[in-house]
N, C-alpha and C. Protein backbone atom coordinates (compact mmCIF):
# COMPACT_ATOMS: atom_id res chain seq x y z
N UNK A 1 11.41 -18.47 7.05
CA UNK A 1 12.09 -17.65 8.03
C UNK A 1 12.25 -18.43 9.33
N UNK A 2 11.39 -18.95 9.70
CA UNK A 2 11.04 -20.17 11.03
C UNK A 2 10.24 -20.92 11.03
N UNK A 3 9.97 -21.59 12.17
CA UNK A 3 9.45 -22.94 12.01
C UNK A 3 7.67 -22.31 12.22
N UNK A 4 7.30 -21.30 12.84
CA UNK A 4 5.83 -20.93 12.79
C UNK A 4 5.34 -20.06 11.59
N UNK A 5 6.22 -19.59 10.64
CA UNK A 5 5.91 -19.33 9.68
C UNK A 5 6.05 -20.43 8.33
N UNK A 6 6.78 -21.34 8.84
CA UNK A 6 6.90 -22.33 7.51
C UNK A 6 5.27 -23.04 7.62
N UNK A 7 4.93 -23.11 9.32
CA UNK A 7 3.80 -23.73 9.33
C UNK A 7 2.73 -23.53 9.07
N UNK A 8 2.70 -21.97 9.46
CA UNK A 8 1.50 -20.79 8.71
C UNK A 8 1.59 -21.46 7.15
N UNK A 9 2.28 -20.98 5.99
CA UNK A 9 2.26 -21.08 4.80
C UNK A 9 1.86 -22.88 4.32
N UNK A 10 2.44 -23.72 5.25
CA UNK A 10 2.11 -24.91 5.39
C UNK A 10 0.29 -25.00 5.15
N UNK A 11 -0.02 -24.38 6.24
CA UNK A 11 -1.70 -24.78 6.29
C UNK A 11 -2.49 -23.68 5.19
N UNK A 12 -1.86 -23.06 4.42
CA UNK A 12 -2.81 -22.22 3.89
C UNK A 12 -2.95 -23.10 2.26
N UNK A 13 -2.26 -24.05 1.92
CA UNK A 13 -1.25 -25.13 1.23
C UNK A 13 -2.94 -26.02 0.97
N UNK A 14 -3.20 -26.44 -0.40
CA UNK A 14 -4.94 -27.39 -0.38
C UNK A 14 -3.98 -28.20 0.24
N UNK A 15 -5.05 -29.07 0.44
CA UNK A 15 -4.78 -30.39 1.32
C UNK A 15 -4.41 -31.53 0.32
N UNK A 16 -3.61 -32.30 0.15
CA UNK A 16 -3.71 -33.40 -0.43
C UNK A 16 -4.50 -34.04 -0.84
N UNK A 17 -5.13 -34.46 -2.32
CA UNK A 17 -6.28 -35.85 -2.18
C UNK A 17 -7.42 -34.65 -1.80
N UNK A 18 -7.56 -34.21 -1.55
CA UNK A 18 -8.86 -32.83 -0.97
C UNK A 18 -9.55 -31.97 -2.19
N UNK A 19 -10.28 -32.56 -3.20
CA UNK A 19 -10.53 -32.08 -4.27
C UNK A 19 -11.59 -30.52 -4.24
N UNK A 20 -12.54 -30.35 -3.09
CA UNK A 20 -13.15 -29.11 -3.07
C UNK A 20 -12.48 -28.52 -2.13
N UNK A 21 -11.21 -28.97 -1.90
CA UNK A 21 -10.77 -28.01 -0.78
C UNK A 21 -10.47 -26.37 -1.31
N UNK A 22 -11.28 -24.97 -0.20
CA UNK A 22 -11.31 -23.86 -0.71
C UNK A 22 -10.15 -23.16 -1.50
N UNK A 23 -8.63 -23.80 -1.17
CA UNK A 23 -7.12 -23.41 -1.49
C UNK A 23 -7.48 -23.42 -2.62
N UNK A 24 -8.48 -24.57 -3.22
CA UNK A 24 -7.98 -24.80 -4.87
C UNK A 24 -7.46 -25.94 -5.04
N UNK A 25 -6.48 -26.12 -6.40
CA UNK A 25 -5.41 -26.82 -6.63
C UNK A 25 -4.58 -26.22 -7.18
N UNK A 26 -3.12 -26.98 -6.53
CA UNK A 26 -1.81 -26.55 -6.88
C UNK A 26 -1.41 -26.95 -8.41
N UNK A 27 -1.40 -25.94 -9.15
CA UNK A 27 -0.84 -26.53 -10.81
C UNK A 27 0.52 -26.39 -10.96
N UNK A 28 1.37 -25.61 -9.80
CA UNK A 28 2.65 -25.72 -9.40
C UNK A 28 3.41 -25.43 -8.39
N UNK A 29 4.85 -26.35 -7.74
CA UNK A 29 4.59 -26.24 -7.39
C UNK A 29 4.55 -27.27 -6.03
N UNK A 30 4.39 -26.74 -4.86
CA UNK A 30 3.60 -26.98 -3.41
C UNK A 30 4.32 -28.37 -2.62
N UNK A 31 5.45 -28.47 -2.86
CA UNK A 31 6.65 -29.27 -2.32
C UNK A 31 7.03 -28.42 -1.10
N UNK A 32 6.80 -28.98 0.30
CA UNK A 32 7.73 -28.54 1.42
C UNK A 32 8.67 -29.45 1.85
N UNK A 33 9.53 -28.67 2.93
CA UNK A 33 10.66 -29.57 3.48
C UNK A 33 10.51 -28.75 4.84
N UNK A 34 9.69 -29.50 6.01
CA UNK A 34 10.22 -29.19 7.42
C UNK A 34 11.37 -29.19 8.09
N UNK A 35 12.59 -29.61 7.08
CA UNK A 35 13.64 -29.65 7.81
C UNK A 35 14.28 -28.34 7.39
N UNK A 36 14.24 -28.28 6.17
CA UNK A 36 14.73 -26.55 5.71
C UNK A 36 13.96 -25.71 5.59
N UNK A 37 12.62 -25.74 5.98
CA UNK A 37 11.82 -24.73 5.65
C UNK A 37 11.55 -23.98 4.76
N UNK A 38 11.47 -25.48 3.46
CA UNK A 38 11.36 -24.80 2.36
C UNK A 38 10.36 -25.16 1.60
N UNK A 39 9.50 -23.71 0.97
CA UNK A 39 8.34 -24.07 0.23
C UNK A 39 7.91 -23.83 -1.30
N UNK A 40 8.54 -25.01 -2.13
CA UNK A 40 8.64 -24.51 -3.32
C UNK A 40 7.50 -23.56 -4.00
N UNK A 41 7.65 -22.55 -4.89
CA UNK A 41 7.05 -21.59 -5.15
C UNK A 41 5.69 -21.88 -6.39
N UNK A 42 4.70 -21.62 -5.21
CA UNK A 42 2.94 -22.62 -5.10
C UNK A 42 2.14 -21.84 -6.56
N UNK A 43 1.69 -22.27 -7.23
CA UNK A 43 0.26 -21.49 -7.89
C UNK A 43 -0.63 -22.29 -7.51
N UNK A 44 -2.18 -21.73 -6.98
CA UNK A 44 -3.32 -22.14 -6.88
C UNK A 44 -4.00 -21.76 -8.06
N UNK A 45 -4.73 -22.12 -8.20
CA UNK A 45 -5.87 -22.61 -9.13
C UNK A 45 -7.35 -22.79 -8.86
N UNK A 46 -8.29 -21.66 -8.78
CA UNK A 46 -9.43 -22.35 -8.46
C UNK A 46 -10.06 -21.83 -6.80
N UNK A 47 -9.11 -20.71 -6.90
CA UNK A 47 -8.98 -20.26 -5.18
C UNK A 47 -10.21 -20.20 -4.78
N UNK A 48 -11.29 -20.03 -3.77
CA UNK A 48 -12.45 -19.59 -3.41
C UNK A 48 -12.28 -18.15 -2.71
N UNK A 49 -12.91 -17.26 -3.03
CA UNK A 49 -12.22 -15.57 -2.14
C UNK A 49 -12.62 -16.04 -0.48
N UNK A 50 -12.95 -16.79 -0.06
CA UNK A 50 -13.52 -17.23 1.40
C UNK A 50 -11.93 -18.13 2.15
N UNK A 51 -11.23 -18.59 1.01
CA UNK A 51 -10.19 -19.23 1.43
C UNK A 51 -9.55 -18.68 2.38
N UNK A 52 -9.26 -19.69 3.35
CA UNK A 52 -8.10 -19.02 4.45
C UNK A 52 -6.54 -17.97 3.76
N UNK A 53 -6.17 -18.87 2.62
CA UNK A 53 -4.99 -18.08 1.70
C UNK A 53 -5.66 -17.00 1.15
N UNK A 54 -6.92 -16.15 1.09
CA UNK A 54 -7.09 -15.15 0.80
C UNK A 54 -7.68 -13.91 1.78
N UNK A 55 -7.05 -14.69 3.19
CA UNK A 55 -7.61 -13.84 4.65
C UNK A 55 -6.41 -13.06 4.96
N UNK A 56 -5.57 -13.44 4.37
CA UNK A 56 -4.12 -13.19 4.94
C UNK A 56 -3.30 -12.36 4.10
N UNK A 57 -2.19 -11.67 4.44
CA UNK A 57 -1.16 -11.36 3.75
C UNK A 57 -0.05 -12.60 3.76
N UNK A 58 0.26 -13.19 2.23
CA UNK A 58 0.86 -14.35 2.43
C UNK A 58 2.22 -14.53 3.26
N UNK A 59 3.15 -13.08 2.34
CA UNK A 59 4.48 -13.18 2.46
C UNK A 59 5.17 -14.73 2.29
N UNK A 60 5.17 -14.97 1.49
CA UNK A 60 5.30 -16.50 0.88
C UNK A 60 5.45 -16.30 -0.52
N UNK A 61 5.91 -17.99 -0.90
CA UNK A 61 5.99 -18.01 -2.32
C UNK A 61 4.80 -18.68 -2.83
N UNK A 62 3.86 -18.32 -2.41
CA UNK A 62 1.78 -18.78 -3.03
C UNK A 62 1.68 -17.61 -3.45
N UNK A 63 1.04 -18.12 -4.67
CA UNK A 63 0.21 -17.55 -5.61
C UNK A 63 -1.13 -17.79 -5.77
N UNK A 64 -2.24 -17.56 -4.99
CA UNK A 64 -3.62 -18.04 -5.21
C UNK A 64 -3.99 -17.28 -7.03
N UNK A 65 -4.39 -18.11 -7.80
CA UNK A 65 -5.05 -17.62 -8.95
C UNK A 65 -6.69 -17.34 -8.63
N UNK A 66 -7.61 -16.22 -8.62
CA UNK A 66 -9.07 -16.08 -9.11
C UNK A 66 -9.27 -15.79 -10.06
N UNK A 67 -10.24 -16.60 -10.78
CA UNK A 67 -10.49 -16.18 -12.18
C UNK A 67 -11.91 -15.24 -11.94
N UNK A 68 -11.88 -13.92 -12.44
CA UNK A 68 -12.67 -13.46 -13.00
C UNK A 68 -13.32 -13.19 -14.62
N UNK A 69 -14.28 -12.17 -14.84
CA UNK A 69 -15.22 -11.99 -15.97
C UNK A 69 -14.60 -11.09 -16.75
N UNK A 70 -13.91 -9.73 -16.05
CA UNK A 70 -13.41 -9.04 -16.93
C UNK A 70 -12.60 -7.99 -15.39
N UNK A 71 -12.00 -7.01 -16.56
CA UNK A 71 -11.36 -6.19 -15.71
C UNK A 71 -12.41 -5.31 -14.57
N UNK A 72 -13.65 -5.09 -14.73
CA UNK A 72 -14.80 -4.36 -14.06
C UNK A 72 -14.95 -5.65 -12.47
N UNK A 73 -14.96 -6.50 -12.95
CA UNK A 73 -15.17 -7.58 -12.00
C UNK A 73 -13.77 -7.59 -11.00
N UNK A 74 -12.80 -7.82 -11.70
CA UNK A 74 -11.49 -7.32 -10.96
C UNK A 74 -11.18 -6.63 -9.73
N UNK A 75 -11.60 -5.45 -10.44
CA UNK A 75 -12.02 -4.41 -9.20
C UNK A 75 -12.72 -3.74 -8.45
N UNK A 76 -13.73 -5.01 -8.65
CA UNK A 76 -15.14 -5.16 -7.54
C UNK A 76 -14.17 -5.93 -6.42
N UNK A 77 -13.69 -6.70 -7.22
CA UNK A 77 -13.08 -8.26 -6.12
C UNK A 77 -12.01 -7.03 -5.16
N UNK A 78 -11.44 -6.57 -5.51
CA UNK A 78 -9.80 -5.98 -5.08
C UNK A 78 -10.93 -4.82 -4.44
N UNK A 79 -11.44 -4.15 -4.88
CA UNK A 79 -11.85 -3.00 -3.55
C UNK A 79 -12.98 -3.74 -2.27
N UNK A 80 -13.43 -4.82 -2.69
CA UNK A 80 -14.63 -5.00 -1.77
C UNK A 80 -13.25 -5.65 -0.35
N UNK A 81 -11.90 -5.49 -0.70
CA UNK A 81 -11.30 -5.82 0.71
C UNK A 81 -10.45 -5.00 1.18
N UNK A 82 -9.65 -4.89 1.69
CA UNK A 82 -8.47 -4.48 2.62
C UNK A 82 -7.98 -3.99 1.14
N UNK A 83 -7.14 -2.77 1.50
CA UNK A 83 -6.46 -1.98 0.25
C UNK A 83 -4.87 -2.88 0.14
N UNK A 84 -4.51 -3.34 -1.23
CA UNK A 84 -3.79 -4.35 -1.38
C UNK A 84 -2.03 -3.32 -1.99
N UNK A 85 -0.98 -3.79 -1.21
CA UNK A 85 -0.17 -3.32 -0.51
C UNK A 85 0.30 -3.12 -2.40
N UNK A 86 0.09 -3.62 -3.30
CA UNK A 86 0.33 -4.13 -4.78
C UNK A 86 -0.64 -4.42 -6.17
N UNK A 87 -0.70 -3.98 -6.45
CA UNK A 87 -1.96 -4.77 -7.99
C UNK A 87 -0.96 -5.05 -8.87
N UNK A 88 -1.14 -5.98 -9.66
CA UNK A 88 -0.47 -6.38 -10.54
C UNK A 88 -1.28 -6.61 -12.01
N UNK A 89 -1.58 -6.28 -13.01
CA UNK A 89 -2.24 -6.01 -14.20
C UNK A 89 -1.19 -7.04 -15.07
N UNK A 90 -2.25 -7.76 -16.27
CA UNK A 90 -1.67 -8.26 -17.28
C UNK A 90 -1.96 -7.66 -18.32
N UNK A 91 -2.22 -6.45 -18.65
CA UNK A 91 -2.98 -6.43 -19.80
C UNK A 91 -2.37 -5.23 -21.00
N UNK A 92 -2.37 -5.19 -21.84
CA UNK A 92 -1.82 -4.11 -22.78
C UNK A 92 -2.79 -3.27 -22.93
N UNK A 93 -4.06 -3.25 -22.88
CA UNK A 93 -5.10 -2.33 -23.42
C UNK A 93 -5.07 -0.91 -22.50
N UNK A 94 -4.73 0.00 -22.76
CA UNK A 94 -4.65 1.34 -22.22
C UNK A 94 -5.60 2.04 -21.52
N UNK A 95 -7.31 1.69 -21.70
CA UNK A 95 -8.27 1.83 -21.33
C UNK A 95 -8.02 0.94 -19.66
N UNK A 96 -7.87 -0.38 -19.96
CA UNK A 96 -8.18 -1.26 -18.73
C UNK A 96 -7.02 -0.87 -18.03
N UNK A 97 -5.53 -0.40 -18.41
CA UNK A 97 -4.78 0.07 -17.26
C UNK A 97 -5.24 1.12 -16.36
N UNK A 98 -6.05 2.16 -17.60
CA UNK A 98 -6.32 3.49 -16.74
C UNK A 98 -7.07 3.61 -16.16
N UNK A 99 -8.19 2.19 -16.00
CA UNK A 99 -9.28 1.86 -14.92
C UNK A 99 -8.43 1.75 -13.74
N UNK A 100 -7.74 0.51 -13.93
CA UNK A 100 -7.24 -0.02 -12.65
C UNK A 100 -6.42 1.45 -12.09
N UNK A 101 -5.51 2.43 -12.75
CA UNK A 101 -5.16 3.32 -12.20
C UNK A 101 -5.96 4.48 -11.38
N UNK A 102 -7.12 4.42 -12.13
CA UNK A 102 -8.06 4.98 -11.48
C UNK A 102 -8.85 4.82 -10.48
N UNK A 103 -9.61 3.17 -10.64
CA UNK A 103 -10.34 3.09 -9.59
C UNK A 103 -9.78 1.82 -8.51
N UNK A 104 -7.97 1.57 -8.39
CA UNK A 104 -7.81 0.37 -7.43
C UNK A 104 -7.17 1.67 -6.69
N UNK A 105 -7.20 1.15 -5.34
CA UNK A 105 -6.55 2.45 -4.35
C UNK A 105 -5.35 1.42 -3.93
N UNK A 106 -4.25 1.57 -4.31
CA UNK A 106 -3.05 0.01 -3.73
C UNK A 106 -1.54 0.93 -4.20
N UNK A 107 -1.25 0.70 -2.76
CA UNK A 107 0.20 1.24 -2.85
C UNK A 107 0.80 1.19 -4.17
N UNK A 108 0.89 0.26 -5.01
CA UNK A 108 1.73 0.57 -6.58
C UNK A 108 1.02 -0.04 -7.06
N UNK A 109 0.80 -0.07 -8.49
CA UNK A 109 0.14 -0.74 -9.49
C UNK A 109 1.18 -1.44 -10.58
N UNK A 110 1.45 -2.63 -10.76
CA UNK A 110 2.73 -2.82 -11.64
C UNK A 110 1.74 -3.57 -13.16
N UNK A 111 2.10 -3.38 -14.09
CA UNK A 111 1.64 -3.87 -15.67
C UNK A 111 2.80 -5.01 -16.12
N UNK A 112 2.38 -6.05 -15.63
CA UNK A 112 2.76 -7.69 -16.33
C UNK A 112 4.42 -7.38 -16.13
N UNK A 113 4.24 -6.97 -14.75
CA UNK A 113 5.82 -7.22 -14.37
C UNK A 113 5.71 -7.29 -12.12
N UNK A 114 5.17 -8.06 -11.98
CA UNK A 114 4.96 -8.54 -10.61
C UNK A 114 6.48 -8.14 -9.84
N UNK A 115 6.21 -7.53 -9.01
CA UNK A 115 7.40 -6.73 -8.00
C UNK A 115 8.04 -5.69 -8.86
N UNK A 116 7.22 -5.46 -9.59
CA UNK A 116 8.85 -4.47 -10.23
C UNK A 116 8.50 -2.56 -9.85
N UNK A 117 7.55 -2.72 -9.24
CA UNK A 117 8.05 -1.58 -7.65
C UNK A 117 8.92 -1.27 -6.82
N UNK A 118 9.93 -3.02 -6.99
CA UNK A 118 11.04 -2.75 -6.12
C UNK A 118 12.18 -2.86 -7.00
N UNK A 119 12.22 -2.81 -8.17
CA UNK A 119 13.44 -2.70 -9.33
C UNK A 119 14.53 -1.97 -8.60
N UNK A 120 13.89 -0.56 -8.55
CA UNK A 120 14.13 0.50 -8.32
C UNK A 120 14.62 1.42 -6.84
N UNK A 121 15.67 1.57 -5.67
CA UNK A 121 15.11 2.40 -4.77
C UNK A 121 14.60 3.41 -5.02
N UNK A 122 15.15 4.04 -5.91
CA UNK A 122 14.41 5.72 -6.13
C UNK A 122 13.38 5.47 -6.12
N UNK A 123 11.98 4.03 -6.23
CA UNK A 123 10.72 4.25 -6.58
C UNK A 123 10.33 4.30 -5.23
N UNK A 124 9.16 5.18 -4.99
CA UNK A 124 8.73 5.10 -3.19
C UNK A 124 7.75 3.60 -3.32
N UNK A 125 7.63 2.91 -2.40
CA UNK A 125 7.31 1.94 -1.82
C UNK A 125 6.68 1.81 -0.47
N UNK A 126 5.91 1.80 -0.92
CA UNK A 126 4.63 1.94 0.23
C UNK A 126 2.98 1.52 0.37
N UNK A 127 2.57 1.53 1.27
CA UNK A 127 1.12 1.15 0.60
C UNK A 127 -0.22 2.40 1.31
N UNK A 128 -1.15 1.58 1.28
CA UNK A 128 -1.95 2.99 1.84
C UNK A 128 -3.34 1.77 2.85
N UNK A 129 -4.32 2.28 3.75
CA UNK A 129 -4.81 1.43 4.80
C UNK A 129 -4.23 0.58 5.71
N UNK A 130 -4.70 -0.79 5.53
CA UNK A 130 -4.45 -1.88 6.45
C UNK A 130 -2.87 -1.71 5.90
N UNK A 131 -2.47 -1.89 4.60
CA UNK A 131 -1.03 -2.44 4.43
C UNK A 131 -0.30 -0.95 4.34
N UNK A 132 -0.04 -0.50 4.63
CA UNK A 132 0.80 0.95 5.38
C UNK A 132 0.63 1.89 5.07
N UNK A 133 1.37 2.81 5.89
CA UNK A 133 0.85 4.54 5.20
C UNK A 133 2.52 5.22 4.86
N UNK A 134 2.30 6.04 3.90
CA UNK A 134 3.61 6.52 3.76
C UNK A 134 4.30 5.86 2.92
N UNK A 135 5.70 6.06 2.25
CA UNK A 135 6.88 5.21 1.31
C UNK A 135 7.60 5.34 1.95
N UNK A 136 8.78 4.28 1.13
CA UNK A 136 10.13 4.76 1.49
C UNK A 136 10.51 4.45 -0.03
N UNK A 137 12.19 4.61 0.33
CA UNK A 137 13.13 4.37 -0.97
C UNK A 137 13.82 5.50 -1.04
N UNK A 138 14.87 5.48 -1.15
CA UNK A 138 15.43 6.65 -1.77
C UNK A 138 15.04 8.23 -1.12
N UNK A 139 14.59 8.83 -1.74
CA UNK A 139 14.13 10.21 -1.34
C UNK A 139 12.99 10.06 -0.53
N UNK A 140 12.07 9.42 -0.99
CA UNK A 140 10.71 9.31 -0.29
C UNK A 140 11.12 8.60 0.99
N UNK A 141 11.86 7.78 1.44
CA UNK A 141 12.49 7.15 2.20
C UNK A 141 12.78 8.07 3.51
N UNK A 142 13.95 9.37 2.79
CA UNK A 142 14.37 10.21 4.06
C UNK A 142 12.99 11.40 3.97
N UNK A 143 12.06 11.52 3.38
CA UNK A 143 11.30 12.29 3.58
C UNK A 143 10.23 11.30 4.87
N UNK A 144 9.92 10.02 4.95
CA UNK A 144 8.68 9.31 5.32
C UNK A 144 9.49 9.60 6.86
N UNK A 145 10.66 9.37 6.97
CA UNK A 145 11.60 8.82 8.37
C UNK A 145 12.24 10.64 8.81
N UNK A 146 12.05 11.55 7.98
CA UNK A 146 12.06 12.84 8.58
C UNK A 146 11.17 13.90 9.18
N UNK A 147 11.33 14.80 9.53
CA UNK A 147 10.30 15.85 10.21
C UNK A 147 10.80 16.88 9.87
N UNK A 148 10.09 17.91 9.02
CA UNK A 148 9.79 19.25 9.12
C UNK A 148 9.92 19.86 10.12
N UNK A 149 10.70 20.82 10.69
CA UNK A 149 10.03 21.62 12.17
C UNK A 149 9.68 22.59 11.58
N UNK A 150 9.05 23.47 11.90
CA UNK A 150 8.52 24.98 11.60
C UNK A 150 9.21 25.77 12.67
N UNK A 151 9.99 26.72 12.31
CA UNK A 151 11.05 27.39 13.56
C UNK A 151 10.70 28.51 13.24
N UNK A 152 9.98 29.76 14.21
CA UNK A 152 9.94 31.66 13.92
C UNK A 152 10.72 31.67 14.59
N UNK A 153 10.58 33.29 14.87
CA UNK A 153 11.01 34.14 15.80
C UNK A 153 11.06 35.61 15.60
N UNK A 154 11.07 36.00 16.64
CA UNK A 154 10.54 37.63 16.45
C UNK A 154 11.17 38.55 17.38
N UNK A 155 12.19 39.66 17.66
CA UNK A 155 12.81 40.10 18.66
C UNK A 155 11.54 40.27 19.63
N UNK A 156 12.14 40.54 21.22
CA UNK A 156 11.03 40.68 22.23
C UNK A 156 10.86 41.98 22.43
N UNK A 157 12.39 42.84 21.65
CA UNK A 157 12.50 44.14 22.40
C UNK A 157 13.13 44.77 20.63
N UNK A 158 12.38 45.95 20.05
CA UNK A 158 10.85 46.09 20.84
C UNK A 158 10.27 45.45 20.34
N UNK A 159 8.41 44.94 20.68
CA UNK A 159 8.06 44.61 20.44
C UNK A 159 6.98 45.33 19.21
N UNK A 160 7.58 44.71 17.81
CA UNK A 160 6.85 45.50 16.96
C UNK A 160 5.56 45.15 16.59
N UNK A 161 4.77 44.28 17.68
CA UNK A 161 3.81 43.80 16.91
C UNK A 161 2.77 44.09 18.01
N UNK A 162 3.00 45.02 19.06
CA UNK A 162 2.30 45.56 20.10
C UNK A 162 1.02 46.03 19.18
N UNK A 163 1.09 46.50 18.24
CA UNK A 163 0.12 47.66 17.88
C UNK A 163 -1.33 46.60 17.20
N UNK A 164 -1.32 45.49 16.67
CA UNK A 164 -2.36 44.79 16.88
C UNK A 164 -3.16 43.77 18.13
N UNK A 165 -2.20 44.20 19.06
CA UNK A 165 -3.12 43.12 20.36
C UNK A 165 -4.27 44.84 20.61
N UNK A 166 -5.09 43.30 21.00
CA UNK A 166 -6.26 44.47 21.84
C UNK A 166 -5.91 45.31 23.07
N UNK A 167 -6.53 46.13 22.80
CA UNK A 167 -8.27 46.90 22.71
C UNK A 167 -7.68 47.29 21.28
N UNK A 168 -8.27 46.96 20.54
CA UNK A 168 -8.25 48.11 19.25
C UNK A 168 -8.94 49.22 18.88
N UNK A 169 -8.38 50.19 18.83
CA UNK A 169 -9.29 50.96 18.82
C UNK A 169 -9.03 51.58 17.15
N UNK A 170 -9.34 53.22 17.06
CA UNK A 170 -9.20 53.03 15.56
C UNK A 170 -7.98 52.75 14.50
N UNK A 171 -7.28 53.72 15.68
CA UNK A 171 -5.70 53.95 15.31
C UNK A 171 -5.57 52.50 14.91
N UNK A 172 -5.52 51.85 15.75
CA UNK A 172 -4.83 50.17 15.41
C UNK A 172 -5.20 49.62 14.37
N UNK A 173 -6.87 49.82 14.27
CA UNK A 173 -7.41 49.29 13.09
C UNK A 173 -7.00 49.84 11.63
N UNK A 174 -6.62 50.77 11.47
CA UNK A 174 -6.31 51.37 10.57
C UNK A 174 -4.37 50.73 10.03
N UNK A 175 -3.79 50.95 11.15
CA UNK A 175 -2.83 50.34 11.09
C UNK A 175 -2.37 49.15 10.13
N UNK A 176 -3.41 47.94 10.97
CA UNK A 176 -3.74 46.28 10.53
C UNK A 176 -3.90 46.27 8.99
N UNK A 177 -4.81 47.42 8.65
CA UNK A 177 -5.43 47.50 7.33
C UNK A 177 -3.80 48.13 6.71
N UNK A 178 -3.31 48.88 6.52
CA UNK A 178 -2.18 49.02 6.06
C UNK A 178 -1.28 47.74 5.96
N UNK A 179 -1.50 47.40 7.04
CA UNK A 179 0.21 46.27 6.99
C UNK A 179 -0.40 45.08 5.82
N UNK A 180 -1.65 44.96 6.51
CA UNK A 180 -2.50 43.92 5.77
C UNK A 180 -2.31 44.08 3.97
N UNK A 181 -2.19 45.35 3.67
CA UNK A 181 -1.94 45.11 1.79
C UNK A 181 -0.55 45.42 1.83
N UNK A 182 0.24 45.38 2.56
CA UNK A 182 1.92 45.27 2.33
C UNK A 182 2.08 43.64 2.55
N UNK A 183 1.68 42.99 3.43
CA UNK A 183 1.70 41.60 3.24
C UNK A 183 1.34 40.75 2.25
């Protein structure tokens, strides 16, 4: 987009020749051009969760890979941070989707199809915590960016609703109790 964001994505990038560096390594991939500001589209490998590329929201074309143990481990890793604007699942087993549906809290959950939340406008798009509140798209869209008003009204003259302000006495009370099982 510009030159302080090419540079952001620049440094989050392992270092060259830098074999424990926390990024990892790039297995594809990780070609820039400061003159066009362009950063071919990165996979890491080997990420450390301490990594600077995993402090951040990338908005980039990096891909940090963590390998975990199983799907339980997964979403130890994904809840112990910031609620993630996306989850993305590889898996066919119906059990391990309906974990992650269950216990990741992340604006959409997509199954071995990365972005495809945004296929769609009709789908709302949104996230929930640090990465936003509310959707949009389509319907959910003019509902997030609209307002409800709540509008009464009641003539002033007469006023038919004199007969429950105080003092109450019995008459009134008796009244209340009537209207009360017609309501």
């Amino acid at each position: 987009i510009n030159e302080r964001h090419f540079e952001r994505l620049s440094r989050l990038l392992p270092q060259e020749g830098d074999a424990d560096d926390p990024a990892g390594q790039i297995v594809c991939g990780g070609q820039t051009d400061r003159v066009d500001r362009y950063i071919a589209p990165t996979v890491l490998f080997g990420t450390s969760p301490d990594a600077p590329v995993m402090g951040e929201e990338i908005f980039g074309p990096i891909l940090p890979v963590i390998v975990v143990q199983d799907a339980r481990e997964a979403i130890e890793f994904i809840n112990a941070r910031s609620r993630p604007l996306a989850a993305y699942v590889f898996s066919r087993n119906p059990k391990t989707r309906g974990v992650f549906e269950r216990d990741v809290n992340a604006g959409a959950i997509g199954y071995s199809l990365p972005l495809g939340h945004l296929i769609s406008s009709r789908l709302p798009f949104g996230g929930t915590g640090e990465s936003g509140m509310g959707a949009y798209h389509g319907k959910e869209g003019f509902r997030v960016f609209s307002h409800k008003k709540t509008v009464i009204s009641k003539p002033l003259f007469p006023d038919t609703l004199q007969f429950i302000y105080p003092p109450f006495n019995d008459l009134r009370q008796k009244l209340i109790a009537i209207i009360g099982k017609l309501v």
